[in-house]
PDB file of N, CA and C in Angstrom:
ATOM      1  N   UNK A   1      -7.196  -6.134   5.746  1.00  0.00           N
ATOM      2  CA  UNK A   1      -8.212  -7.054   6.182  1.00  0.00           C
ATOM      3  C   UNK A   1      -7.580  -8.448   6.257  1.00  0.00           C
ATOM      4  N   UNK A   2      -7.871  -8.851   7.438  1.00  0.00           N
ATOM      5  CA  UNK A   2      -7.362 -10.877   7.864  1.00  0.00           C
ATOM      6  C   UNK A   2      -8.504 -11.408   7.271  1.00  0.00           C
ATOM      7  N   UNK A   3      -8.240 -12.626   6.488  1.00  0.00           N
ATOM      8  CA  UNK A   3      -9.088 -13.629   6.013  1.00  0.00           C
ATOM      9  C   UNK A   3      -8.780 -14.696   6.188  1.00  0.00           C
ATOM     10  N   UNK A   4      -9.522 -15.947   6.251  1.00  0.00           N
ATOM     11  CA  UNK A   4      -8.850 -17.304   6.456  1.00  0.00           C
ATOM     12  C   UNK A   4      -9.578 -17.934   5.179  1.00  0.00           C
ATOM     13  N   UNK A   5      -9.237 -18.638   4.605  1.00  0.00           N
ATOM     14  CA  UNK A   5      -9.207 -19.492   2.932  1.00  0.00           C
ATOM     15  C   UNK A   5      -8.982 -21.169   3.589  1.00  0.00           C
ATOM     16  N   UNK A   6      -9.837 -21.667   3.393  1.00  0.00           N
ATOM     17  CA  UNK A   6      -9.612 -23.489   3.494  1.00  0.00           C
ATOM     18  C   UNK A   6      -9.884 -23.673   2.163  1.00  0.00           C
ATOM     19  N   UNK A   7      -9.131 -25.317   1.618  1.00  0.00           N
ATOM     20  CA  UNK A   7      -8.938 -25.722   0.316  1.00  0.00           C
ATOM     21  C   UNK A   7      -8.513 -27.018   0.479  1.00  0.00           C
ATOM     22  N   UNK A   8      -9.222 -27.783  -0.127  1.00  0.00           N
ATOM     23  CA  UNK A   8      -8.874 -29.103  -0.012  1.00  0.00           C
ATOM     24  C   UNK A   8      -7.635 -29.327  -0.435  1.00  0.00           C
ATOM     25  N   UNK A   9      -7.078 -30.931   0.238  1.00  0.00           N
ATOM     26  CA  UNK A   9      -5.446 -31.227  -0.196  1.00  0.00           C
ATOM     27  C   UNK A   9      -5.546 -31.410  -2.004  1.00  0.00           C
ATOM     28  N   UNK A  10      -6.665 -31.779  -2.593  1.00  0.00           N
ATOM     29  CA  UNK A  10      -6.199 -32.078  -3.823  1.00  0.00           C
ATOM     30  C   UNK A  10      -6.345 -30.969  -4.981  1.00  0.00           C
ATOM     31  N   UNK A  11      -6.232 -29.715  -4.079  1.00  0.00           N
ATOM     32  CA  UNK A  11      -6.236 -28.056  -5.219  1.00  0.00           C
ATOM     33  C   UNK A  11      -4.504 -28.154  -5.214  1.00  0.00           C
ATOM     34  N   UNK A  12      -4.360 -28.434  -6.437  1.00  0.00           N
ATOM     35  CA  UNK A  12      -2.726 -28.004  -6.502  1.00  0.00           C
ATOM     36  C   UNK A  12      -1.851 -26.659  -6.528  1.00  0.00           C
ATOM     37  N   UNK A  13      -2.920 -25.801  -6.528  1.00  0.00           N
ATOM     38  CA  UNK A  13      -2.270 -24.394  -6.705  1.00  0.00           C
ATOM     39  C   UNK A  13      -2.035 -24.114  -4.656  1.00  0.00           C
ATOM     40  N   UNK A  14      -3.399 -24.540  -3.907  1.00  0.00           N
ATOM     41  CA  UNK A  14      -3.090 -24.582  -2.645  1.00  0.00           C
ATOM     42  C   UNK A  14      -1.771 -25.280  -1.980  1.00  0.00           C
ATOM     43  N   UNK A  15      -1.687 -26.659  -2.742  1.00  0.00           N
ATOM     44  CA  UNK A  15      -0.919 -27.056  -2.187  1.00  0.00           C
ATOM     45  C   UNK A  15       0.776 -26.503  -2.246  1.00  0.00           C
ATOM     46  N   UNK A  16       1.120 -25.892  -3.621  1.00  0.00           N
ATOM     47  CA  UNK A  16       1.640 -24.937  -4.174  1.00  0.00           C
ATOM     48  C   UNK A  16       2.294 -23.801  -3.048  1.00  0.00           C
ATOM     49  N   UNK A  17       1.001 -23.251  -3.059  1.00  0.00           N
ATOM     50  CA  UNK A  17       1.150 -22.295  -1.586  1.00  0.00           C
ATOM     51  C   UNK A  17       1.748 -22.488  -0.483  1.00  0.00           C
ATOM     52  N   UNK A  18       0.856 -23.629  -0.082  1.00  0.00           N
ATOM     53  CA  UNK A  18       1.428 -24.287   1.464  1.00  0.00           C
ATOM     54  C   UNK A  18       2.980 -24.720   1.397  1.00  0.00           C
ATOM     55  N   UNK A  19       3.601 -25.627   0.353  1.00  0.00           N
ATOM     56  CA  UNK A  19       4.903 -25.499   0.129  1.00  0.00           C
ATOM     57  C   UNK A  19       5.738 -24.549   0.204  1.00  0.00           C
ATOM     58  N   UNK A  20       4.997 -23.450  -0.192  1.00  0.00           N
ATOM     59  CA  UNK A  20       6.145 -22.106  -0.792  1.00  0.00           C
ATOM     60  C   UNK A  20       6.296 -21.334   0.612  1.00  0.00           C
ATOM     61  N   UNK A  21       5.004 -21.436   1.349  1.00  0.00           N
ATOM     62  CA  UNK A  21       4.934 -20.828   2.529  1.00  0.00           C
ATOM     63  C   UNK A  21       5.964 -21.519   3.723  1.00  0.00           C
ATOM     64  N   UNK A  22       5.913 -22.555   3.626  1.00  0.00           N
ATOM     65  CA  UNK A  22       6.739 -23.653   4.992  1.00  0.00           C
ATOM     66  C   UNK A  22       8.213 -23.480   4.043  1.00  0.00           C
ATOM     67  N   UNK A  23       8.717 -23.143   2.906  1.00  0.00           N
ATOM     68  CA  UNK A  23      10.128 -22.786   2.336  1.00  0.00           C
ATOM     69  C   UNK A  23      10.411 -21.795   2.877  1.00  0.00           C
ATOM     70  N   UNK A  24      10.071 -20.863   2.473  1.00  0.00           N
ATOM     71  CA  UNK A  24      10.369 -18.838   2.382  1.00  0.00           C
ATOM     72  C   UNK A  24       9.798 -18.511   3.759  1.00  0.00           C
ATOM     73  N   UNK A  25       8.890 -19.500   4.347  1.00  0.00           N
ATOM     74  CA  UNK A  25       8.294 -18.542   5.259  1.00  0.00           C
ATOM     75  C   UNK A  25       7.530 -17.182   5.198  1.00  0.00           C
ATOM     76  N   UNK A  26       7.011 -17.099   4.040  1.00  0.00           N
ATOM     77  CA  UNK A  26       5.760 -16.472   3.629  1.00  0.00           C
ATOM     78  C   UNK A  26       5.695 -16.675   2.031  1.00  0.00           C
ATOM     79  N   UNK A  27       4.071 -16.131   1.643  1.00  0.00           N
ATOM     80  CA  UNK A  27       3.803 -16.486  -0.382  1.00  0.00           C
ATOM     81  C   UNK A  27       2.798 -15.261  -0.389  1.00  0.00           C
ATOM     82  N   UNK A  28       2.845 -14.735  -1.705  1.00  0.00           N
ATOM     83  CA  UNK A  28       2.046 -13.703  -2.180  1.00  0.00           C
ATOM     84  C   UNK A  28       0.616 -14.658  -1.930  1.00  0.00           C
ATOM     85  N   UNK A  29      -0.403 -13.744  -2.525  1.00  0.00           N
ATOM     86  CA  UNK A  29      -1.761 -14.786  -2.459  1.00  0.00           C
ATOM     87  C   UNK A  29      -2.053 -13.853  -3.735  1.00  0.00           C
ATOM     88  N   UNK A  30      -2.463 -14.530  -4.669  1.00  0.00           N
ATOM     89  CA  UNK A  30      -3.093 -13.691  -5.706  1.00  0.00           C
ATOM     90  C   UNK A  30      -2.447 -14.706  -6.836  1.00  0.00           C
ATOM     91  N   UNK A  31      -2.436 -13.878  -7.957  1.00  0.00           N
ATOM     92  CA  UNK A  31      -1.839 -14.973  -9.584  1.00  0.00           C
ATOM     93  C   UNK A  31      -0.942 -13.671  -9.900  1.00  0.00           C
ATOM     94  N   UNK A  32      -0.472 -14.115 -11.053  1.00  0.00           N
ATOM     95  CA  UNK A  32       0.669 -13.977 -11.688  1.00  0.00           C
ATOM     96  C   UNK A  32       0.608 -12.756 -12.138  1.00  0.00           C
ATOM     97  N   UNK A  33      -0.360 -11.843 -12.046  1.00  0.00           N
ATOM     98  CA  UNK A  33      -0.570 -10.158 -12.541  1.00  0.00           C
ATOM     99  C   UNK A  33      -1.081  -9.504 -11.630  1.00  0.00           C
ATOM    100  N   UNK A  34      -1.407  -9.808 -10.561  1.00  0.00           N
ATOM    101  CA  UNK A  34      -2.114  -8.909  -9.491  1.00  0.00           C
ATOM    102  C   UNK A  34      -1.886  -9.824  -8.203  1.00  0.00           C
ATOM    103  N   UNK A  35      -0.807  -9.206  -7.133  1.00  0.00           N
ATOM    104  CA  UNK A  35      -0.727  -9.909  -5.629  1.00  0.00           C
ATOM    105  C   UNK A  35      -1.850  -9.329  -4.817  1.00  0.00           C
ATOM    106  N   UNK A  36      -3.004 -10.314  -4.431  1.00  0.00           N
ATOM    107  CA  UNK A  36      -3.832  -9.679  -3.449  1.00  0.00           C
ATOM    108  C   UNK A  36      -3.802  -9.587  -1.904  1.00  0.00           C
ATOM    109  N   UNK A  37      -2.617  -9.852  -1.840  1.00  0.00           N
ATOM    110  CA  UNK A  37      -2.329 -10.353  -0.279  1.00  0.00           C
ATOM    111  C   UNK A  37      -1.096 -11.023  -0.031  1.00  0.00           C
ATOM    112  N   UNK A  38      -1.064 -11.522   1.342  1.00  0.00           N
ATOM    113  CA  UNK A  38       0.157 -11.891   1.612  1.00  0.00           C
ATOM    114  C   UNK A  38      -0.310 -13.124   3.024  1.00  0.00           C
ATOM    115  N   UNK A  39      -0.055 -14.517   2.428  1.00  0.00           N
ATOM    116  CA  UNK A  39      -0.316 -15.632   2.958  1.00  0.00           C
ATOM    117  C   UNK A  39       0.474 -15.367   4.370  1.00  0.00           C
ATOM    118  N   UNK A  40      -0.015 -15.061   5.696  1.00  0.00           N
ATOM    119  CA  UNK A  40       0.335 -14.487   7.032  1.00  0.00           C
ATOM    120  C   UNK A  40       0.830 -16.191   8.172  1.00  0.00           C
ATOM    121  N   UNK A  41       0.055 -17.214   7.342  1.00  0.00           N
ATOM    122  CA  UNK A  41      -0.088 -18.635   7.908  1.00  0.00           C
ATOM    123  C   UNK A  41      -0.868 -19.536   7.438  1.00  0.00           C
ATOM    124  N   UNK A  42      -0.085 -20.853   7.486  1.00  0.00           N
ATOM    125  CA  UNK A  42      -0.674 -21.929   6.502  1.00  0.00           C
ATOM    126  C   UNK A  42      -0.487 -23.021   7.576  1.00  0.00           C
ATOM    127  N   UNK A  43      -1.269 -23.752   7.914  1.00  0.00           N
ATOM    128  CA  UNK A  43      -1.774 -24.984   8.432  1.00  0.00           C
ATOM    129  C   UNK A  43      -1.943 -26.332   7.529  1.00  0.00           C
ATOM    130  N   UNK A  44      -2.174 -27.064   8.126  1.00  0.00           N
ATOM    131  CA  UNK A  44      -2.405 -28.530   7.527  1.00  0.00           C
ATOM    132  C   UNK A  44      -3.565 -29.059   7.976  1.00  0.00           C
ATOM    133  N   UNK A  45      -5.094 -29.306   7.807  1.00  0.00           N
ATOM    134  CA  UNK A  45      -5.880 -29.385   8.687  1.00  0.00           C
ATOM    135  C   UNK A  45      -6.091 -31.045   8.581  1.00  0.00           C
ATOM    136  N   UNK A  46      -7.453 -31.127   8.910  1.00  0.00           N
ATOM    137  CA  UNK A  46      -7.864 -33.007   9.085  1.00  0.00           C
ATOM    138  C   UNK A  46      -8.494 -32.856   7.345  1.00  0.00           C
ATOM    139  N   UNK A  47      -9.295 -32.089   6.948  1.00  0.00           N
ATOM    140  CA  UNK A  47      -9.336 -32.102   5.353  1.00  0.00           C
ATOM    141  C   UNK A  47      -9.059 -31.155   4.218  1.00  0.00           C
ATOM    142  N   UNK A  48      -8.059 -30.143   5.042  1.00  0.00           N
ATOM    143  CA  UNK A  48      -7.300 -29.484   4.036  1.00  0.00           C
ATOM    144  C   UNK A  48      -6.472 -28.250   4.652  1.00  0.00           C
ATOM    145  N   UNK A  49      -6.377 -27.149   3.756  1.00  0.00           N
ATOM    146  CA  UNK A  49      -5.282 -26.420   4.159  1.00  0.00           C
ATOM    147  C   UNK A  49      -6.432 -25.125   4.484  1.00  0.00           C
ATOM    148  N   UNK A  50      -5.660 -24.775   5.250  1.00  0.00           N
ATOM    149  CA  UNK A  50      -5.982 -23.464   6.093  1.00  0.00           C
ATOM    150  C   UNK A  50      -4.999 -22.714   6.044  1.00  0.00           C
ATOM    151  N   UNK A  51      -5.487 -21.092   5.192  1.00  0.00           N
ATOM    152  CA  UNK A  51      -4.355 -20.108   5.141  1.00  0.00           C
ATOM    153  C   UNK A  51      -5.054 -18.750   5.921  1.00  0.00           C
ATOM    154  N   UNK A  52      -4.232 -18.304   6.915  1.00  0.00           N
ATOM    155  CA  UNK A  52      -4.729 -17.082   6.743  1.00  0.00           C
ATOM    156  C   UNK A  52      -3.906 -15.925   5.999  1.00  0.00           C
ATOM    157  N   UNK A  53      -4.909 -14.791   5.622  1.00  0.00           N
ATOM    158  CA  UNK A  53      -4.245 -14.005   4.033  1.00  0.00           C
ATOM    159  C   UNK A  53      -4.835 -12.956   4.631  1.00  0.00           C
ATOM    160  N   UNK A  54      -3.655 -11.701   4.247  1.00  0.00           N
ATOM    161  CA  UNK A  54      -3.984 -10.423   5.042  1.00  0.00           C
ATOM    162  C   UNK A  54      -3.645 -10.235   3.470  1.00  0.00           C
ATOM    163  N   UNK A  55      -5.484  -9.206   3.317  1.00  0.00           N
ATOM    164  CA  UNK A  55      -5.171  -8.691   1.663  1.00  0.00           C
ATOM    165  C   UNK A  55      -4.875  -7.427   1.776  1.00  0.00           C
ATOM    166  N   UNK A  56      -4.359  -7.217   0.559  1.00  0.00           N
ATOM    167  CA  UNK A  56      -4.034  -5.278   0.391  1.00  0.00           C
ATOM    168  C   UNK A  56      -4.965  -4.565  -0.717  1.00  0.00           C
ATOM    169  N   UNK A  57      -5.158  -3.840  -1.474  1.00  0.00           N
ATOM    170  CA  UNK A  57      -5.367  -3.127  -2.393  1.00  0.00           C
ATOM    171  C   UNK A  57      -5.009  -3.927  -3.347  1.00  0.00           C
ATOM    172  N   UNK A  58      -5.290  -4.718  -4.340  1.00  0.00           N
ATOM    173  CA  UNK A  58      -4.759  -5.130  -5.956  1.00  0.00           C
ATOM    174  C   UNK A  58      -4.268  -3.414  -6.725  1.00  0.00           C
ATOM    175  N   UNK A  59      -4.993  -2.612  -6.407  1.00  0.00           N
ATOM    176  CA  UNK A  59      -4.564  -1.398  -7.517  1.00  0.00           C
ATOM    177  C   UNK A  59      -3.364  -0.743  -6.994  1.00  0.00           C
ATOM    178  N   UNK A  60      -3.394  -0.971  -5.548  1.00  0.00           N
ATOM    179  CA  UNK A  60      -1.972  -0.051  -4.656  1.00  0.00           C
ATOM    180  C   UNK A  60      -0.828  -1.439  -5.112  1.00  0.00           C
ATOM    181  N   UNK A  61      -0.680  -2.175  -5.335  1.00  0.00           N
ATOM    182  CA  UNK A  61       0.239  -3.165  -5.839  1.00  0.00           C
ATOM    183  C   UNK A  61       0.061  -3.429  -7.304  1.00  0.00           C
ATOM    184  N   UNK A  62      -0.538  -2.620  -7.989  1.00  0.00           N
ATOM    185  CA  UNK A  62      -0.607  -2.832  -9.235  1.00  0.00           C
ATOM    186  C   UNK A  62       0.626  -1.558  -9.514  1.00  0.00           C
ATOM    187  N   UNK A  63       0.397  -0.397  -9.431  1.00  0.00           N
ATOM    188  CA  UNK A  63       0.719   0.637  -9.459  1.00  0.00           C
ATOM    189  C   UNK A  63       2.280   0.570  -8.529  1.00  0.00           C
ATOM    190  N   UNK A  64       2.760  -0.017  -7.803  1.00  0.00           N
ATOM    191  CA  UNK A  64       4.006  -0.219  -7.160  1.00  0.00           C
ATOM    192  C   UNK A  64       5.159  -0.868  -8.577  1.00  0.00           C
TER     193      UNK A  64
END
């Protein structure tokens, strides 16, 4: 499933993202025990960030 996530500039974990994404050219989406996805594109908007996130299964990546 495609999702799109907006977040203002002053969420630091977003902004986090958006960095890691414009480095590597892609970022997990999820926390530190369960990846729910995979950040597909990150934008810069007029009041914040725009990601779109293609999620997977948390239990099929738990179990990997």
């Amino acid at each position: 499933m495609i999702v799109r996530i907006a977040s203002t500039y002053d969420d630091s974990s977003a902004r986090e993202m958006y960095d890691r994404f414009l480095e590597e050219g892609s970022c997990p989406f999820g926390d530190e025990k369960v990846a729910m996805g995979l950040v597909k594109e990150a934008k810069g908007g007029p009041v914040g960030y725009v990601f779109t996130v293609e999620l997977a299964s948390p239990l099929l990546n738990k179990m990997a």
